[in-house]
Structures are given as C-alpha cells and as structure tokens.
Protein backbone atom coordinates (compact mmCIF):
# COMPACT_ATOMS: atom_id res chain seq x y z
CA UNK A 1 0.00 0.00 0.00
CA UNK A 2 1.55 3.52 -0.97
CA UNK A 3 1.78 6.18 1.92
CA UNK A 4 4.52 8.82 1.70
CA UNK A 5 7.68 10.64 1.93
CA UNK A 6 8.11 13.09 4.57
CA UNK A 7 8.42 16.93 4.56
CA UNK A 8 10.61 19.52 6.56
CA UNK A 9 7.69 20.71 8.42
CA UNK A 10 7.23 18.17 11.72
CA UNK A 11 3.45 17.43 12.58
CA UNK A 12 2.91 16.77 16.87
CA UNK A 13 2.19 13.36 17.75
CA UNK A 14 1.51 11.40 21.30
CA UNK A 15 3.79 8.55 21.02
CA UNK A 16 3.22 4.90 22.91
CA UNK A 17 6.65 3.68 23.46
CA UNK A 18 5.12 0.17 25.81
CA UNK A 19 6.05 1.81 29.00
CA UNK A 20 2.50 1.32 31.03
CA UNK A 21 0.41 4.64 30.90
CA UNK A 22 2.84 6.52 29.61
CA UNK A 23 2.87 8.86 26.41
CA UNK A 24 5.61 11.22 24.83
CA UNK A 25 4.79 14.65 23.00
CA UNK A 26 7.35 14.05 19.43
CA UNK A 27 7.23 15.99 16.64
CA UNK A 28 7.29 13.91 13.53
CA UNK A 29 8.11 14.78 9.74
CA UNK A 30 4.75 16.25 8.37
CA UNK A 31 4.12 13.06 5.60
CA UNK A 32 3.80 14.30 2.26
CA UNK A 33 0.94 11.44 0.86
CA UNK A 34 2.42 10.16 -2.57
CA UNK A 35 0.59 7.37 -4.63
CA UNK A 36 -2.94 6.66 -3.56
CA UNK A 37 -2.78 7.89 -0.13
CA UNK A 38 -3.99 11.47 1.18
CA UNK A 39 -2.92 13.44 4.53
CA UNK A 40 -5.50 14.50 6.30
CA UNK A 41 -5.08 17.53 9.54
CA UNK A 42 -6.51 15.85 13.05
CA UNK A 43 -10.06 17.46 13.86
CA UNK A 44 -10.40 15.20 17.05
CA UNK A 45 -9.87 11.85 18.63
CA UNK A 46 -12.30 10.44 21.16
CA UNK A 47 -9.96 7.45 23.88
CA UNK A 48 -11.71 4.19 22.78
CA UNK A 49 -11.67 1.15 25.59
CA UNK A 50 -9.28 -0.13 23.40
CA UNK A 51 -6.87 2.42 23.37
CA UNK A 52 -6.73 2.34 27.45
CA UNK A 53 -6.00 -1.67 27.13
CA UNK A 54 -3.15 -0.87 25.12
CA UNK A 55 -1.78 1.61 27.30
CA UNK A 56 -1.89 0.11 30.16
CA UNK A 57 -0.23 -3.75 28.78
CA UNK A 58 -3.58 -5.20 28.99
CA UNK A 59 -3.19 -5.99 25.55
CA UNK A 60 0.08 -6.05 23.25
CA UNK A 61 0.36 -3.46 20.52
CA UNK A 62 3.58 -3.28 18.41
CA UNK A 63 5.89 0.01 19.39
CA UNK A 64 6.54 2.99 19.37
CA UNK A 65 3.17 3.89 18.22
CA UNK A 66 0.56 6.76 17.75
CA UNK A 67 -2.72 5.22 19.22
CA UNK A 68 -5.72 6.77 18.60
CA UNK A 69 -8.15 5.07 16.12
CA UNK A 70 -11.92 7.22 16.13
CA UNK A 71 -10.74 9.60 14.24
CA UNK A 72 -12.46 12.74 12.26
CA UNK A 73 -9.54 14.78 10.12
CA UNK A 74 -10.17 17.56 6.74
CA UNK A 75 -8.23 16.92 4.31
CA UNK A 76 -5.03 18.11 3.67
CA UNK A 77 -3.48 17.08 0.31
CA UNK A 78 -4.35 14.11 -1.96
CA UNK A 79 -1.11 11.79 -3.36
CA UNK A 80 -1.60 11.76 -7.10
CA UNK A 81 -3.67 8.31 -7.15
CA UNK A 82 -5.84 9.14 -3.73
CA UNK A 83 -9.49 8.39 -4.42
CA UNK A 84 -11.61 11.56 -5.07
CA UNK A 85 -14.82 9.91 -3.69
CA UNK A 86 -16.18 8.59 -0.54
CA UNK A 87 -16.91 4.84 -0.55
CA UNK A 88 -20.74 6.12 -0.33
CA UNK A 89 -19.92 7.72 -3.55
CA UNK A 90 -19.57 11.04 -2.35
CA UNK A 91 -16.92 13.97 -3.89
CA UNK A 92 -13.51 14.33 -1.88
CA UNK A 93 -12.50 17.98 -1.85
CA UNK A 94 -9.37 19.42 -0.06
CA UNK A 95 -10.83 20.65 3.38
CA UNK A 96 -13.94 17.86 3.63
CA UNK A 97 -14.25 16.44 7.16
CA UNK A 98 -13.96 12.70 6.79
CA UNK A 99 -13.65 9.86 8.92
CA UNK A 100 -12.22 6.70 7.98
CA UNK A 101 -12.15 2.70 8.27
CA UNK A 102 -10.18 1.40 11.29
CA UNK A 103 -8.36 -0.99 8.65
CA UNK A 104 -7.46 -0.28 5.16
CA UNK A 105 -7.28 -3.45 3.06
CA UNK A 106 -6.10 -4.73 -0.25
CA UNK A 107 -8.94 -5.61 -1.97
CA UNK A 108 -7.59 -8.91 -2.97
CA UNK A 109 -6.72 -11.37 -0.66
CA UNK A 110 -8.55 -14.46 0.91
CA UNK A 111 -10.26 -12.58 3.80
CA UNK A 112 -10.93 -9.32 1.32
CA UNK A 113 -12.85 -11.51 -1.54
CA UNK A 114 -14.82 -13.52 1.86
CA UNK A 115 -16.18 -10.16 2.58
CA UNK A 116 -13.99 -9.81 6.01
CA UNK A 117 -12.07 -6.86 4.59
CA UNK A 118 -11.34 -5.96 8.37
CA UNK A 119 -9.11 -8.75 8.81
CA UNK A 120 -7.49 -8.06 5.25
CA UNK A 121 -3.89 -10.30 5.27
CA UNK A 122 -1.89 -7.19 4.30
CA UNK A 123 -4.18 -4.17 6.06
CA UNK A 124 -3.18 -1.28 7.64
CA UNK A 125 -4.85 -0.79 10.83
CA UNK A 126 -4.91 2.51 12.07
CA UNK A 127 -3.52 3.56 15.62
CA UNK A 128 -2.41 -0.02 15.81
CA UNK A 129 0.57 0.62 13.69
CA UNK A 130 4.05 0.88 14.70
CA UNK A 131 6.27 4.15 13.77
CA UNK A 132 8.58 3.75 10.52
CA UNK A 133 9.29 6.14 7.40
CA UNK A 134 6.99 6.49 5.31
CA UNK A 135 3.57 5.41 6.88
CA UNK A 136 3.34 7.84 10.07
CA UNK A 137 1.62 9.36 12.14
CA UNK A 138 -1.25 6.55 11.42
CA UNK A 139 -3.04 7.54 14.94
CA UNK A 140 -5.65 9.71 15.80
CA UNK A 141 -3.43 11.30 18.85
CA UNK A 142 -1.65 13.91 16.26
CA UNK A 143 -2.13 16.67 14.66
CA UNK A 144 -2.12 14.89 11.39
CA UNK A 145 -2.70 12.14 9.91
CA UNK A 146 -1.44 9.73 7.31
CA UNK A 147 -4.21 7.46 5.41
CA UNK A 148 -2.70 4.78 2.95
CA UNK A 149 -4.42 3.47 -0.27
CA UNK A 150 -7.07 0.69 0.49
CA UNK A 151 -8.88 3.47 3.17
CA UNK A 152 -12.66 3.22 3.28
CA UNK A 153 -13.37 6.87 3.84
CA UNK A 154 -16.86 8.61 4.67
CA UNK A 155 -17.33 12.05 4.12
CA UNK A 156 -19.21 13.59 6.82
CA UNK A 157 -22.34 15.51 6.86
CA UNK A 158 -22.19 19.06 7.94
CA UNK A 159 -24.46 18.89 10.37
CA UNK A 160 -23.12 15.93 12.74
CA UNK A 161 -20.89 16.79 15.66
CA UNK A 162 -17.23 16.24 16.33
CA UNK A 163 -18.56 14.57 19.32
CA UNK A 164 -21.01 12.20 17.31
CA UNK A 165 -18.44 11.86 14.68
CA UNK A 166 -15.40 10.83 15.86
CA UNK A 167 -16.55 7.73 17.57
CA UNK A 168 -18.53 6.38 14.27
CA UNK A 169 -15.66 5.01 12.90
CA UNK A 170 -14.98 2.25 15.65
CA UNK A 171 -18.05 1.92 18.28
CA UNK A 172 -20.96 3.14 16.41
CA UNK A 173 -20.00 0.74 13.26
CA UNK A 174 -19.18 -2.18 15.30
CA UNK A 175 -22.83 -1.74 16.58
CA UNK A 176 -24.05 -1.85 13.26
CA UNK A 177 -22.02 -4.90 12.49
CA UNK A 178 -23.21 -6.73 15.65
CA UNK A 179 -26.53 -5.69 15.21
CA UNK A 180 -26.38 -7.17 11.75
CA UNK A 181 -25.11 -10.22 12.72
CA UNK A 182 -27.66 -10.48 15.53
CA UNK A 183 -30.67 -9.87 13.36
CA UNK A 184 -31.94 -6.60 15.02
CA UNK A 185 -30.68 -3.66 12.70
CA UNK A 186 -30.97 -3.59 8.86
CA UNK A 187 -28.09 -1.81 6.72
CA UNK A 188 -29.26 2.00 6.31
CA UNK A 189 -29.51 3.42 2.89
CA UNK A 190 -26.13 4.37 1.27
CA UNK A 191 -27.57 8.07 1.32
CA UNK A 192 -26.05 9.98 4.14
CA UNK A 193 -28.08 13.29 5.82
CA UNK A 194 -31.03 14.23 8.44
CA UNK A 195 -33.66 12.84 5.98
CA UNK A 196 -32.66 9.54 5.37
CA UNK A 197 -34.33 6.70 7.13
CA UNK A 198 -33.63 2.80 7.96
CA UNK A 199 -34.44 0.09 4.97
CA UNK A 200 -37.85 -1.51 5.76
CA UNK A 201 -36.08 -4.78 3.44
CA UNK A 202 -35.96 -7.20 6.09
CA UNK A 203 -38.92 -5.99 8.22
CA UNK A 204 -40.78 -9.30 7.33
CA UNK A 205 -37.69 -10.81 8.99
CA UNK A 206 -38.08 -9.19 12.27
CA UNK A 207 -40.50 -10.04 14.45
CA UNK A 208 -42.36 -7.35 16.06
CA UNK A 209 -42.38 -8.46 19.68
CA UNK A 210 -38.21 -8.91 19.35
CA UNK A 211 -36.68 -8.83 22.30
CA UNK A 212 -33.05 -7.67 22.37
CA UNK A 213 -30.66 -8.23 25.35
CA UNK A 214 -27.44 -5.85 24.87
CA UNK A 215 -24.46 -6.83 27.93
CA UNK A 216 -22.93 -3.49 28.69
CA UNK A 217 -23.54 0.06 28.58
CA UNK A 218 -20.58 1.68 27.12
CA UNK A 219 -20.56 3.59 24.05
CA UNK A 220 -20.69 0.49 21.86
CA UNK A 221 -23.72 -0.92 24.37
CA UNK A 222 -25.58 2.52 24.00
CA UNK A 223 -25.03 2.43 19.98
CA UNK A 224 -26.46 -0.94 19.74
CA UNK A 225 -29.43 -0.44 22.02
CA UNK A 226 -30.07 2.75 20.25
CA UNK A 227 -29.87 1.18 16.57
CA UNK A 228 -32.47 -1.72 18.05
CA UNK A 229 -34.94 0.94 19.28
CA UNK A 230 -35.00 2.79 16.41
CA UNK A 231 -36.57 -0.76 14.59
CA UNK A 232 -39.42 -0.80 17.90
CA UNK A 233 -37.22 -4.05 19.64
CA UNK A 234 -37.84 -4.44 23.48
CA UNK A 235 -34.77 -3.81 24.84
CA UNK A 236 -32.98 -5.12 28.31
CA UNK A 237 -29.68 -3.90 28.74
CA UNK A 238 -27.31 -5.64 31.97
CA UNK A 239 -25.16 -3.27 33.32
CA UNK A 240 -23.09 -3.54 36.66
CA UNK A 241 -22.44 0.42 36.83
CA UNK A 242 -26.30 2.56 37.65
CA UNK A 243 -24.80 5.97 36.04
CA UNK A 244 -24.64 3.51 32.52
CA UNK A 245 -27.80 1.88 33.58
CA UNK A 246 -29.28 5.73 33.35
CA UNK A 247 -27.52 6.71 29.77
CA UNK A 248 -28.67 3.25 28.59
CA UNK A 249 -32.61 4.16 29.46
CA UNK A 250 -32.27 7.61 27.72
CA UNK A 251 -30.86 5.77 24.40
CA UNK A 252 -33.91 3.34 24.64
CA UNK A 253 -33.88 0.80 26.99
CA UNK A 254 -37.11 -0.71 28.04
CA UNK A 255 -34.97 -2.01 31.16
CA UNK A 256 -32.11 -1.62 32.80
CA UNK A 257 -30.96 -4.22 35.78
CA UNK A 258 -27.56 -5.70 37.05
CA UNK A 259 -26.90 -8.73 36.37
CA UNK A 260 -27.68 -10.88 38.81
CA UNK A 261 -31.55 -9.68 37.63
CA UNK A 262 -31.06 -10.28 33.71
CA UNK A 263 -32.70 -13.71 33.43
CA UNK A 264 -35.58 -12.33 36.00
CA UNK A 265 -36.10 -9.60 33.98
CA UNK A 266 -35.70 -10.87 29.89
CA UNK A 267 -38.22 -13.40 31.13
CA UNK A 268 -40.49 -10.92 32.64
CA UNK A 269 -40.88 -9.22 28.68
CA UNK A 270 -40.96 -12.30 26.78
CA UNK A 271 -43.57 -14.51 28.15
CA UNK A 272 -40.75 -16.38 29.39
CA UNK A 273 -39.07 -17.77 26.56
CA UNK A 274 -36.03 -15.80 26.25
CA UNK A 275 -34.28 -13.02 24.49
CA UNK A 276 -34.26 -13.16 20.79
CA UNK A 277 -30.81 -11.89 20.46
CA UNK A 278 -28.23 -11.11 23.03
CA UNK A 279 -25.06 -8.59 22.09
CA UNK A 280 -22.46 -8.97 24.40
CA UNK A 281 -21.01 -5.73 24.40
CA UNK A 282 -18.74 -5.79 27.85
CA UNK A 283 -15.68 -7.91 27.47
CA UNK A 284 -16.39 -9.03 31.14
CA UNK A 285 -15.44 -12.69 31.88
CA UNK A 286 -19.03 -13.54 33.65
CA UNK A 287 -21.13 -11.94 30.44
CA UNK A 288 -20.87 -15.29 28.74
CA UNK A 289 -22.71 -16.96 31.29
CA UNK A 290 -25.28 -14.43 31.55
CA UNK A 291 -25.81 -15.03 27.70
CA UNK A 292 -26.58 -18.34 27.91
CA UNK A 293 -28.95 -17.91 30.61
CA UNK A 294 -31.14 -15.65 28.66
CA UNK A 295 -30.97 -16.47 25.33
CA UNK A 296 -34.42 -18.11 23.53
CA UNK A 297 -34.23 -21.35 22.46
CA UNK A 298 -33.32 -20.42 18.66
CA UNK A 299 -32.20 -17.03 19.38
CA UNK A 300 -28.74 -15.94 18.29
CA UNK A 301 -25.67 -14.58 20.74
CA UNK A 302 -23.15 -12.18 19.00
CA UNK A 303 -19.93 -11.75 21.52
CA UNK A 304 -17.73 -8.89 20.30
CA UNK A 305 -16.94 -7.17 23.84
CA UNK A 306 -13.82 -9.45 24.42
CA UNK A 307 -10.87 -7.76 23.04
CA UNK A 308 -8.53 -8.47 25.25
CA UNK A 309 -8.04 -11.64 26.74
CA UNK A 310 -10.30 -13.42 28.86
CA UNK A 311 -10.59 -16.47 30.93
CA UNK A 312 -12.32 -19.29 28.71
CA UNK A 313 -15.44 -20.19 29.68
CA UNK A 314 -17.67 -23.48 29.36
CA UNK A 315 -19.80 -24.28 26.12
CA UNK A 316 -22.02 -27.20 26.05
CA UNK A 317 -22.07 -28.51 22.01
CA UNK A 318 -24.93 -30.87 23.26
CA UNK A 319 -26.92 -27.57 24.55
CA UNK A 320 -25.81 -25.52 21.37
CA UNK A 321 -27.28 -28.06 19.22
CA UNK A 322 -30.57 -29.29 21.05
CA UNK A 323 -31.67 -24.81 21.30
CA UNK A 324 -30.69 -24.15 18.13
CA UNK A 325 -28.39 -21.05 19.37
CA UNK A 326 -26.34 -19.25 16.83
CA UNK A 327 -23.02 -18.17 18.70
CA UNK A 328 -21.39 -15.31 15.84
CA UNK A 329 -17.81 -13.04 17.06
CA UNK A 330 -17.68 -10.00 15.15
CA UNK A 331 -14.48 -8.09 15.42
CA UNK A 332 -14.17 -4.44 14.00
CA UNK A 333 -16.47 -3.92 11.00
CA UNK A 334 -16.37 -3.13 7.07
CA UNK A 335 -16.65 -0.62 5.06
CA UNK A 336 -20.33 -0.60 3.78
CA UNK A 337 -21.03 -0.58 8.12
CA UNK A 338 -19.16 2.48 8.57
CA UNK A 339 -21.47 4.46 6.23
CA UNK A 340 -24.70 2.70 7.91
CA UNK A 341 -23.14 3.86 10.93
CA UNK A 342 -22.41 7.59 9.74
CA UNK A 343 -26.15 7.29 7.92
CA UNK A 344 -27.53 6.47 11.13
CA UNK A 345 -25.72 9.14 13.62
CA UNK A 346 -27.26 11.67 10.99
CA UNK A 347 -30.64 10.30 11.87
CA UNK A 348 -30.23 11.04 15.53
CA UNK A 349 -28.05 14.28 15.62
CA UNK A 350 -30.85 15.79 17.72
CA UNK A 351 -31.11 12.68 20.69
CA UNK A 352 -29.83 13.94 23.81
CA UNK A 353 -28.69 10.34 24.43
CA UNK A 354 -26.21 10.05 21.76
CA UNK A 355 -25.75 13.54 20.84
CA UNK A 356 -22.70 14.06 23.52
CA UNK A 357 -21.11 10.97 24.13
CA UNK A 358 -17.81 12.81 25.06
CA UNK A 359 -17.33 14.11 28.70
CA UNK A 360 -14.27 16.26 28.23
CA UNK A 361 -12.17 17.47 25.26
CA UNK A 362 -8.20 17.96 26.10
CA UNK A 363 -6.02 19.61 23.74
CA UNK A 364 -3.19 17.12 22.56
CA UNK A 365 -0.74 18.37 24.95
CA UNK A 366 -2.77 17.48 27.42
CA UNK A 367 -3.29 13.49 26.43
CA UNK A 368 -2.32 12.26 29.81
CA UNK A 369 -4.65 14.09 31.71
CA UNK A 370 -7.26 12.79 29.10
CA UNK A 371 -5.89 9.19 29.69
CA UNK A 372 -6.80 9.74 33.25
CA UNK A 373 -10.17 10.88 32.69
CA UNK A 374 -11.32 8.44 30.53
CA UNK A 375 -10.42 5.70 32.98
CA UNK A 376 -13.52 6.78 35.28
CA UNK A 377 -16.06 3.87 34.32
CA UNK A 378 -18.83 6.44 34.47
CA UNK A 379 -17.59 8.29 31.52
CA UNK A 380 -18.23 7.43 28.14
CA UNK A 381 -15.70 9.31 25.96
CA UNK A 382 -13.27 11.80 26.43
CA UNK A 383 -12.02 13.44 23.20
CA UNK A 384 -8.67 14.82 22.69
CA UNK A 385 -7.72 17.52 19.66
CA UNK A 386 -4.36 19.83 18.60
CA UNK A 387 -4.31 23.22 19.37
C-alpha cells in the first residue's frame, strides 16, 4: 500500500513507546501522501476502551506507536492516485471532514474476496501501527494524519458533531455490524443526511415483539441499544455500573438491571421464553454466562466485547445443538457498516442520548490528563484535539 515521503515541516504526535500509561509529546516529519494515499489535519480523537487496554499492557500493541483510532480529520493534500470519492460515492474535496475505516485493506486477498475486509492479510490498521518512514503518524493522537491506499473513507455531513463523529468510525460501526449479525438492525440506505431513514427490506424478517438483550452500557452498548430501538425491539440492557444503567434508558432501553436480575427480567418481557438476540457488548469474563442464561431457544448470541483476553469459559455442544443457538464473534467492521453507521448518527443528531457521548475534550498536549479521565467507568468518551 503507498503512503509517503516526509516533509521539513514536523506534525505533533503522542507517542506509545510500551512503558505502562505513559505517552511522549514528538514531533514527527509532516508526511507528504504520494501514490494513492492522502494526509488529512486531526479534527479530534475520542480514547476508545481499546486504546486504554493498550496503554496500560492489557493488551500487546507493536511500538513505538501513535494510538488513537476514532478519528475525524479535513483533508489536507491528496497523493496523485488518492481516491476523489467517498466509498458512499460522495466527492472528496481538499478541506472535507472525513472519517475513515479502522483498517485499510487490499482488496484482494482471501479474507478481502470472503467479505472480512477488516481482517485483510496485508491491512493497515490505524492507531495499531508501529512508527517507521513512510507510513506515520497513522493515529488519531496527532495533529495529522497519514491514510494509505485501500482506506474506506466517509465524508461527513455538515451537520453531525465532532462529538457524534469521531466515535462512528470504531463503536458506532461495530454496533451496526453486531446488530447485523444479531438480526436486530438492517443496513441504512447508502444516502447519508437528516432525511434519510432505515431500509424496511428485512422488516418481514423481524419479528415485532423482538426482544433484544445488549451486555454493557458503554458507548458500543448505548449504539447498539439505540440502533435496536429505532426498529421498535424491546430492549434489556445488563449493566453492573447505575450511572450507565441511566444513559442506557435515555438511548432506549425498556430495562435496565444488574446482572444478577437479567434472566428475571428478559423473562419478565418475553412470556418467558427468552431473548431473541443477546449482544455482548462488555468484554467481562461472567457476560458469557449471563448469555446463555437468557438467550431463547433459537435465538442468536453475537460476543464482540472481548478484546482483550479473557478467561475461557464453558460451552455445552450438546446444549448448542438441542436450542438451536447461533453463537457469531464480530471483530471491528467493514466498510459498507461504517457508512450505515455515519447514515444512522445523521438520523439522531438531535437525541440527547447520543448527541454528547464525550465528557471532556483535552487539547493534545494534554493526552495524559485525558488518559486519566477516561479511565472513570462512568464516563463514556473523552475526546482529545491539537491546538
């Protein structure tokens, strides 16, 4: 994949050298995009869970590093091959705000042609990347950006927040790619603004008494609960922490409990038989069990919370088969999510739920007191941008 050569100007970076919670202000050279890629100037960054697992060695990430992956930049300067439309179709213009894929792929290998372009066998994944000439800064923790050929990128519309924007390109997508995979959401149109609305395609598919169980109220919890009101599902979402139990009601919850209540309380709203489709959304060790307890017999559970690793926990084939459970994983997300996801955030720019998911923004010479902040389980996001 082409990226570039560097200039004499330096661009300001946060860089992750593996040294637990710790993060160095460097300026880099200011990448000059050649080929297909484009450089794009850092609008804001918003600390996904992820990010904090990396920084503090919960999970290995190759270094040095610029972390930083939900991402909204304008763009700066086009290499002479750089795409000139959005993957909705779109026109790129120098100075569009644009977020972006969190992996750009190839197009051509095993897991791009299986429709898994996420897990693409030569993709770039962005603030996941390790420093070297050429393809830097490829974090969101800078003041620019570097985005190689392959990048699925998403204009934005005018109207939609930095705050609603910046996390659409990790947690709001992955909700639409769980909530795929768990039968609750339809893809949006391709059409991106206020007035578009969700396809009614598979409406014959969805029962109208579903009954969604979503494990975990962070931001990727609230997305998905908010993506399965929106198509009239009951909703119970199990969350340990009451200040998330009160942000999940306000983004549509029918009910909120902890979980020793769940199986009480999915049975209470469906007659008994279950939860159609459970999203587990935390990562916590015990969700698993909590899944199995309420799932319907025939009802699917999608597990994409656990991204770091976990103890394992016991499945019973014999049980599997006899309920007729689907068990899917969904890790990250493609392309054609991300603009369901941006589609969708466009619906809602005016719900007071999703409209502010970020508690503080820090100016990038400030990133470890945002590291800090963000590690207070009762706050969603909090955003970090130069200046």
């Amino acid at each position: 994949m082409t990226g570039g050569t560097h200039g004499t100007d330096g661009t300001l970076a946060a860089v992750f050298d593996g040294t637990p919670g710790a993060l160095r202000l460097e300026r880099l050279p200011l990448p000059i995009p050649t080929g297909g890629a484009m450089r794009v100037r850092v609008l804001g960054c918003t600390l996904c869970g992820s990010d904090l697992h990396s920084l503090h060695g919960r999970r290995t990430v190759a270094v040095p590093t610029v972390l930083g992956h939900e991402t909204v930049g304008a763009i700066e300067a086009f290499g002479p091959e750089a795409v000139r439309h959005d993957v909705a179709g779109a026109r790129l213009e120098i100075g569009d705000r644009i977020t972006w894929a969190v992996v750009a792929a190839c197009g051509g290998c095993l897991f791009c042609r299986r429709g898994l372009p996420q897990k693409c066998l030569r993709g770039v994944k962005y603030g996941h990347e390790p420093l070297r000439p050429g393809l830097d800064p490829l974090g969101g923790l800078a003041e620019h950006c570097l985005l190689v050929a392959g990048t699925a990128i998403v204009k934005l519309p005018p109207a939609l927040s930095l705050e609603m924007a910046c996390p659409a390109s990790c947690a709001t997508a992955t909700a639409v790619a769980v909530c795929e995979a768990g039968g609750v959401h339809p893809l949006g149109p391709t059409t991106i603004g206020p007035s578009c609305r969700p396809l009614d395609a598979a409406a014959s598919e969805r029962p109208s008494d579903q009954v969604v169980c979503v494990l975990g109220a962070g931001l990727l919890g609230l997305s998905a609960i908010a993506l399965a009101q929106e198509v009239g599902a009951t909703i119970v979402c199990v969350e340990p922490d009451e200040r998330r139990r009160a942000l999940a009601a306000g983004c549509g919850a029918s009910i909120c409990c902890p979980p020793e209540e769940a199986a009480e309380r999915v049975a209470s709203v469906s007659a008994g038989h279950g939860a159609d489709a459970v999203l587990e959304l935390s990562g916590a060790p015990t969700a698993w069990d909590t899944a199995w307890r309420v799932v319907r017999m025939g009802g699917r559970i999608v597990l994409a919370g656990a991204v770091v690793p976990v103890p394992t926990v016991p499945v019973d084939p014999e049980q599997v088969v006899r309920r007729h459970v689907s068990i899917h994983g969904v890790h990250n997300y493609a392309p054609r999510h991300l603009v369901a996801a941006v589609a969708f955030l466009a619906r809602c720019a005016d719900s007071a739920a999703l409209a502010n998911p970020v508690a503080d923004w820090m100016p990038l010479h400030r990133v470890d007191d945002a590291v800090k902040r963000a590690a207070d389980p009762g706050i969603i996001r909090v955003g970090v941008r130069p200046g």
